[in-house]
N, C-alpha and C. Protein backbone atom coordinates (compact mmCIF):
# COMPACT_ATOMS: atom_id res chain seq x y z
N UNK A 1 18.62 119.70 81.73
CA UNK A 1 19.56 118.67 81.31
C UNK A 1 18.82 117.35 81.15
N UNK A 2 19.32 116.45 80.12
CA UNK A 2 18.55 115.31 80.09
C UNK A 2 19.51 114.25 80.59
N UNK A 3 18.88 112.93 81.19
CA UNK A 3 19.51 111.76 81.93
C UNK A 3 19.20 110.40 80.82
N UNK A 4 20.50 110.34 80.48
CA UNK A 4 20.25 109.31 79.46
C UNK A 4 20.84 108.27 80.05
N UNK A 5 20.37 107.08 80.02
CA UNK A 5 21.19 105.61 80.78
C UNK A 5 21.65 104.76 79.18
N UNK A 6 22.69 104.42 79.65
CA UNK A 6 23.55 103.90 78.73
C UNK A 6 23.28 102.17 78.34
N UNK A 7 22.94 102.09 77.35
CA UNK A 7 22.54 100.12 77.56
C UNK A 7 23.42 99.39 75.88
N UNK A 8 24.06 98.63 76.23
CA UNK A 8 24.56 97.60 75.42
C UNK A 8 24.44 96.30 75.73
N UNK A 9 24.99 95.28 75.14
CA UNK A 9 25.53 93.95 75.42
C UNK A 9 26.92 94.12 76.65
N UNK A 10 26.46 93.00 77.47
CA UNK A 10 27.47 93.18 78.55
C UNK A 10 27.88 91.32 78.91
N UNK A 11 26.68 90.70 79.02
CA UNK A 11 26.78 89.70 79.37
C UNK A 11 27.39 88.67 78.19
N UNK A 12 28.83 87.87 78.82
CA UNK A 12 29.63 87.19 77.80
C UNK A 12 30.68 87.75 77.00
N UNK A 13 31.02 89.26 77.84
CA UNK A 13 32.12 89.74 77.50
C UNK A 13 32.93 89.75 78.26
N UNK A 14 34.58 90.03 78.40
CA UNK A 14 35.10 90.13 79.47
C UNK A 14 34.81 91.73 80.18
N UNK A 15 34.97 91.64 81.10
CA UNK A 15 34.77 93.07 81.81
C UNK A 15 35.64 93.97 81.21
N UNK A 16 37.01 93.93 81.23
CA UNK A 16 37.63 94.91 80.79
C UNK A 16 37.26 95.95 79.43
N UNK A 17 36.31 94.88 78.48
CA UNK A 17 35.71 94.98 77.52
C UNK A 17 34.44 95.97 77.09
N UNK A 18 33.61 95.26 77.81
CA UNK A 18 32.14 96.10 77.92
C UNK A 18 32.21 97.21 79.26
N UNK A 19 33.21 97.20 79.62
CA UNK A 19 33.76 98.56 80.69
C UNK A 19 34.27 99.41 79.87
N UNK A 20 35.34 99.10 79.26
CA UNK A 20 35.79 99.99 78.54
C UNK A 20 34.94 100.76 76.85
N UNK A 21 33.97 99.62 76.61
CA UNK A 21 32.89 100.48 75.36
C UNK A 21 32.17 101.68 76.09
N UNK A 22 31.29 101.03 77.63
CA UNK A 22 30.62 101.94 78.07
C UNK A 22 31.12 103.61 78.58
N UNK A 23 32.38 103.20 78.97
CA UNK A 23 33.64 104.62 79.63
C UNK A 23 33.70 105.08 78.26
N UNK A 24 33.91 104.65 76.96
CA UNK A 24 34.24 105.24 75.85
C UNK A 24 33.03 105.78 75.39
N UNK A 25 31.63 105.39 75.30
CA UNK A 25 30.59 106.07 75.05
C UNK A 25 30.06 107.05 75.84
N UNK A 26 30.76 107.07 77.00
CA UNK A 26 29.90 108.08 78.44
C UNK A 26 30.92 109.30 77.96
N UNK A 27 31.92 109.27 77.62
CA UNK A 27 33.23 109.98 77.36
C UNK A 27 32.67 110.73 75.97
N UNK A 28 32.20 110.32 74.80
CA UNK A 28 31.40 110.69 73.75
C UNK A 28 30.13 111.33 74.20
N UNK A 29 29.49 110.64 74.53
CA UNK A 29 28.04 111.20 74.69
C UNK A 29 28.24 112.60 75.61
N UNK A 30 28.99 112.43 76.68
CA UNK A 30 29.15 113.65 77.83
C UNK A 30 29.62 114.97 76.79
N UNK A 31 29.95 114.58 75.63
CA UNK A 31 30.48 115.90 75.91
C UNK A 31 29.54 117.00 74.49
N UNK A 32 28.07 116.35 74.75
CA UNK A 32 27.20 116.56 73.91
C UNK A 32 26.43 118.08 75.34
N UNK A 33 26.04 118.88 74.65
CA UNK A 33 25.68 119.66 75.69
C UNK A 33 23.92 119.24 76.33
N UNK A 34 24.25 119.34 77.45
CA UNK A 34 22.38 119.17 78.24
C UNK A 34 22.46 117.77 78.22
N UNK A 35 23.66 116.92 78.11
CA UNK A 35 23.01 115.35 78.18
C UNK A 35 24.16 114.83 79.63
N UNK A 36 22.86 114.41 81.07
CA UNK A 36 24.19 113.83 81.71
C UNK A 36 23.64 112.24 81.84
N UNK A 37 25.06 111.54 81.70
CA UNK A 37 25.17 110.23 81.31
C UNK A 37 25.09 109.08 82.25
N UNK A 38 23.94 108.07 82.58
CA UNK A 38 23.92 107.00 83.42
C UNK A 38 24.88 106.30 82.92
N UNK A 39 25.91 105.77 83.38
CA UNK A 39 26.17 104.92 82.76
C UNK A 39 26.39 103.32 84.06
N UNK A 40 25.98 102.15 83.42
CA UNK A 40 25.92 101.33 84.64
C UNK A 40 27.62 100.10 84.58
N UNK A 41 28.48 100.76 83.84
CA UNK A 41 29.56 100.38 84.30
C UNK A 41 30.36 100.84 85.54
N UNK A 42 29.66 101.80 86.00
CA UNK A 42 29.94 102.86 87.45
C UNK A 42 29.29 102.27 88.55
N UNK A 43 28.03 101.33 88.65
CA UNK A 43 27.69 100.65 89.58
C UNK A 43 27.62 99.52 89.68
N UNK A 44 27.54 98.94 90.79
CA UNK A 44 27.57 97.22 90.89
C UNK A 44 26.41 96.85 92.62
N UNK A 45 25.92 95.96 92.60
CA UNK A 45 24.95 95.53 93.35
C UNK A 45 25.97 95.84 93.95
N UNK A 46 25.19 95.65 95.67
CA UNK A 46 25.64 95.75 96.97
C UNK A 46 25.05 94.31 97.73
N UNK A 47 25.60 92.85 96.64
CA UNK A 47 25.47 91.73 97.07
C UNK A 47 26.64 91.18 96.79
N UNK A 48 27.23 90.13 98.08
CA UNK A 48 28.33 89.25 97.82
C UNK A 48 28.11 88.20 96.66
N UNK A 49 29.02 87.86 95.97
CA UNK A 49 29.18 87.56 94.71
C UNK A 49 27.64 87.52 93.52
N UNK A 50 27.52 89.05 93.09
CA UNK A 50 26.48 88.80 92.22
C UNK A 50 26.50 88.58 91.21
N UNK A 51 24.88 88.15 90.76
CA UNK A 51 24.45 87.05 89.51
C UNK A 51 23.74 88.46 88.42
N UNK A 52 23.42 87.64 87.36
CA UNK A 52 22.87 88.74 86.54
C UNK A 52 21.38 89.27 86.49
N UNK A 53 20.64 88.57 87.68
CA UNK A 53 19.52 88.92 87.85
C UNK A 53 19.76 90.30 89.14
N UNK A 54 20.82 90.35 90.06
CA UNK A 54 21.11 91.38 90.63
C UNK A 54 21.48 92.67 89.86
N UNK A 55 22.10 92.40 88.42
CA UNK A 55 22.56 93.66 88.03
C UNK A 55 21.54 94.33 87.34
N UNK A 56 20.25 93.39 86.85
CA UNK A 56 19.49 93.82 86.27
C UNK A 56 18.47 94.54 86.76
N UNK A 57 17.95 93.92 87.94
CA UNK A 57 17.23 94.78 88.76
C UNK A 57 17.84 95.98 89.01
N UNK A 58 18.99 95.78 89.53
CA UNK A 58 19.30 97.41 89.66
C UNK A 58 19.47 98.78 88.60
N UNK A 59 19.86 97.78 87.52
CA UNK A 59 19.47 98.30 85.80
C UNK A 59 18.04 98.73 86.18
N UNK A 60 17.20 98.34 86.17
CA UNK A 60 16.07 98.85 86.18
C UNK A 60 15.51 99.49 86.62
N UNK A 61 16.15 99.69 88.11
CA UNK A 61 15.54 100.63 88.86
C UNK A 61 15.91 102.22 88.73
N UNK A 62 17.16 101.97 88.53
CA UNK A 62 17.63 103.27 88.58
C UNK A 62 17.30 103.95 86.95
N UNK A 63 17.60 103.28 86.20
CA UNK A 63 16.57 103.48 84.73
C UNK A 63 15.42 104.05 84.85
N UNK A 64 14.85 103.20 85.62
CA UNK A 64 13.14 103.99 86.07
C UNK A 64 12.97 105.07 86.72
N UNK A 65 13.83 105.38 87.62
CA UNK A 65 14.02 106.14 88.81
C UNK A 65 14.52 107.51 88.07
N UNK A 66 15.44 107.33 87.24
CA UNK A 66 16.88 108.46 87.26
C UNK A 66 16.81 109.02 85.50
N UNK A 67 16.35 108.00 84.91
CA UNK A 67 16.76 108.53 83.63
C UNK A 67 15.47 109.31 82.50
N UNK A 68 15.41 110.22 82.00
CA UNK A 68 14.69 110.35 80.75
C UNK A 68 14.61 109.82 79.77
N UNK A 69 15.60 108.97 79.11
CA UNK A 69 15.64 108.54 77.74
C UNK A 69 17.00 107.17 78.61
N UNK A 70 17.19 106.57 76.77
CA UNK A 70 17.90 105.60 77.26
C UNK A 70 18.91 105.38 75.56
N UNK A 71 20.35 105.24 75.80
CA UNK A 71 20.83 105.19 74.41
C UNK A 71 21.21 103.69 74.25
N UNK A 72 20.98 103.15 73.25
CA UNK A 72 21.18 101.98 72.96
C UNK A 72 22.33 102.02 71.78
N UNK A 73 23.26 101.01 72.18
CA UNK A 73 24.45 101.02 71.42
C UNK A 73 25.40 99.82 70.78
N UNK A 74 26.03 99.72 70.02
CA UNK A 74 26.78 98.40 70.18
C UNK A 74 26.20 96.81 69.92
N UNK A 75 26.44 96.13 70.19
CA UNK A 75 25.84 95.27 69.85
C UNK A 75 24.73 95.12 70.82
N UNK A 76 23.80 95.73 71.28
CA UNK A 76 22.51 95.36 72.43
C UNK A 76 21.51 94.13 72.13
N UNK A 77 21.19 94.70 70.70
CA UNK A 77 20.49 93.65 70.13
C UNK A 77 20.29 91.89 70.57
N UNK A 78 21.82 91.92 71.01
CA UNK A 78 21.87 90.44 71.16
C UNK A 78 22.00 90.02 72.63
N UNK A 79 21.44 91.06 73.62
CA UNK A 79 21.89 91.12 74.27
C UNK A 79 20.27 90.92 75.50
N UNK A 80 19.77 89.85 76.16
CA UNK A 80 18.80 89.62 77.00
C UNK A 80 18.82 90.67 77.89
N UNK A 81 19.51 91.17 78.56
CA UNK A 81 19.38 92.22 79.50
C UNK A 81 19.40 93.86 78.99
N UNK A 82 19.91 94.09 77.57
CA UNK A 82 19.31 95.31 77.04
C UNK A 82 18.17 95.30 76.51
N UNK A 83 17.61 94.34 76.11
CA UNK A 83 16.12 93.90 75.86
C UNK A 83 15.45 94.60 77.01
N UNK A 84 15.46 93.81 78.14
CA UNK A 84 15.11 94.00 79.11
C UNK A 84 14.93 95.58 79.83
N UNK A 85 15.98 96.17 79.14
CA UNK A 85 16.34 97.81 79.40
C UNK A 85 15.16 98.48 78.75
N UNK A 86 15.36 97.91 77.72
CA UNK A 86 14.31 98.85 76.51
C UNK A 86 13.26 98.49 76.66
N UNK A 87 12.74 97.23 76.99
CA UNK A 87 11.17 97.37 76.98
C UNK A 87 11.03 98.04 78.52
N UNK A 88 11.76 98.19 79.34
CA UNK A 88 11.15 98.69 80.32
C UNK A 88 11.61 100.12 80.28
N UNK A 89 12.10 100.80 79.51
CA UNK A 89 12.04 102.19 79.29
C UNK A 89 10.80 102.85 77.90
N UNK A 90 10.61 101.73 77.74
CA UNK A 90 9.39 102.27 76.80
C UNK A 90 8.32 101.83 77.37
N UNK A 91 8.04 101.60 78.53
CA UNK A 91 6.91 100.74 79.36
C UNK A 91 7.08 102.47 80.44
N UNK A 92 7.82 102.64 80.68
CA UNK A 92 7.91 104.14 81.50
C UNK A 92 8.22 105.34 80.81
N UNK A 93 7.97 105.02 79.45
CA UNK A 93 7.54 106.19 78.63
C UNK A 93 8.74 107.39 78.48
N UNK A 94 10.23 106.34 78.70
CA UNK A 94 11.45 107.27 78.51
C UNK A 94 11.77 107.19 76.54
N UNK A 95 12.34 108.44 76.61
CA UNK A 95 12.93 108.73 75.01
C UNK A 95 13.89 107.54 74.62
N UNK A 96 13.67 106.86 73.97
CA UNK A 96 14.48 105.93 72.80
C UNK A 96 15.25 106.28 72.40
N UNK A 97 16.21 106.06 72.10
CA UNK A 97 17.81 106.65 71.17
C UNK A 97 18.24 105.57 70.46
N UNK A 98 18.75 105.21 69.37
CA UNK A 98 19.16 103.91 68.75
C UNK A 98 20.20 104.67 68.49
N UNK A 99 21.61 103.66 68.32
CA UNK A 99 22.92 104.57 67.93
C UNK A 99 22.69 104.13 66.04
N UNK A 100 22.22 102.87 66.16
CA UNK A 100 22.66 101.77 64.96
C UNK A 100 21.12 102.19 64.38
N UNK A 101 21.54 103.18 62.90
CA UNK A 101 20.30 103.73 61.94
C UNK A 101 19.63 102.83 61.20
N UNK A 102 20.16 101.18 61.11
CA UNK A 102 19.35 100.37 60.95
C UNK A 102 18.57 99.65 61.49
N UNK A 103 18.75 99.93 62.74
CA UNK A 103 17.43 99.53 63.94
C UNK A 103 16.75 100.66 64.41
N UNK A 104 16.28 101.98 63.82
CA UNK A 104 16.04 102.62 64.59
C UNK A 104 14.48 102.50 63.89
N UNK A 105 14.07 102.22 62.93
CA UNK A 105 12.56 102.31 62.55
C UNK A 105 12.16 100.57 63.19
N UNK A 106 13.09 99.33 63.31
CA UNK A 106 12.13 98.65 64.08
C UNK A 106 11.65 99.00 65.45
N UNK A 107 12.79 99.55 66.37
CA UNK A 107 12.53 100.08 67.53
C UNK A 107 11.57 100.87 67.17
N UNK A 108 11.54 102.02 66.64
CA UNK A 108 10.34 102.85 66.50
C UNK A 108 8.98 101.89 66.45
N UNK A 109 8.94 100.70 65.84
CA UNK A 109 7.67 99.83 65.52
C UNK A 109 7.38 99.40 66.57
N UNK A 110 8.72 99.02 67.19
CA UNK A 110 7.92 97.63 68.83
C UNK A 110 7.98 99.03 70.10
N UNK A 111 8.43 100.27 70.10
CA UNK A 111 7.88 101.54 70.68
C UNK A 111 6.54 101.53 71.04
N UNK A 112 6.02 101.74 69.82
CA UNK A 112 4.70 102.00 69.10
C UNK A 112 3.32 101.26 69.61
N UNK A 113 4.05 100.05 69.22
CA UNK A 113 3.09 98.57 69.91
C UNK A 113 2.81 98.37 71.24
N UNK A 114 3.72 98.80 71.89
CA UNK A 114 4.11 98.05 73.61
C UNK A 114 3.11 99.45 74.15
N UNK A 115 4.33 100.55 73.42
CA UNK A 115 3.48 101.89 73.88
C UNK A 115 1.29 102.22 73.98
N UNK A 116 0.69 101.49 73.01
CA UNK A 116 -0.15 101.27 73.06
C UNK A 116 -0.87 100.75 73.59
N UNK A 117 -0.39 99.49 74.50
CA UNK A 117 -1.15 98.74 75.24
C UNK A 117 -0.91 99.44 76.90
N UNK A 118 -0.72 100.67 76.68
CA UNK A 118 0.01 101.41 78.60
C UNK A 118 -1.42 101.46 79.14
C-alpha cells in the first residue's frame, strides 16, 4: 500500500473550509485501491494555542516519517507551508503527485533541480 500525505493551501482560510477540501479529497483519493491517505486535517499539535510554525513542523515530520509520496492539490501553489511540504518531500526523495496538469512539468523541473543537489 502506498502513504500519500495530503498538502494544499490552508493558511488564511477559515477552518471549516480547508477541513472540509482536505475530508473531501481523503474521501476521493481513499477510495483509489493501495493508496492510504495522510491527511493533516486529522491532526493538530499537542501545544496550547498553536502558531503555524507548530503545524508545520509536525507537517514535516510525519511527512518524513510516514509517507511515500505526497498529493498536491487545490490551490497549494500559493500557499508558504505547501511549499514547504514539497520541497521537503522531494529533499526525502518521496513520489510527487500534482492534481493541477498545469503544474505538473514545472514541479517535475524544480524535482529535478533540488533532486540533484542530494
Amino acid at each position: 500500500m502506498k502513504t500519500i500525505y495530503l498538502s494544499s493551501k490552508i493558511t488564511g482560510l477559515k477552518e471549516k473550509d480547508w477541513v472540509g477540501s482536505f475530508l473531501l479529497k481523503e474521501d476521493e483519493l481513499s477510495r483509489l485501491e493501495g493508496w492510504d491517505i495522510i491527511n493533516p486535517a486529522n491532526f493538530k499539535p499537542d501545544v496550547e494555542d498553536p502558531q503555524w510554525q507548530h503545524y508545520i513542523t509536525e507537517d514535516i515530520q510525519i511527512l518524513c516519517d510516514n509517507a511515500d509520496g505526497i498529493y498536491m492539490f487545490g490551490e497549494w501553489w500559493s500557499s508558504c507551508g505547501a511549499w514547504v511540504e514539497l520541497l521537503s518531500a522531494i529533499r526525502t526523495d518521496k513520489e510527487i503527485i500534482v492534481e493541477n496538469r498545469w503544474l505538473r512539468i514545472p514541479v517535475k523541473l524544480i524535482t529535478k533541480w533540488f533532486r540533484k543537489r542530494m
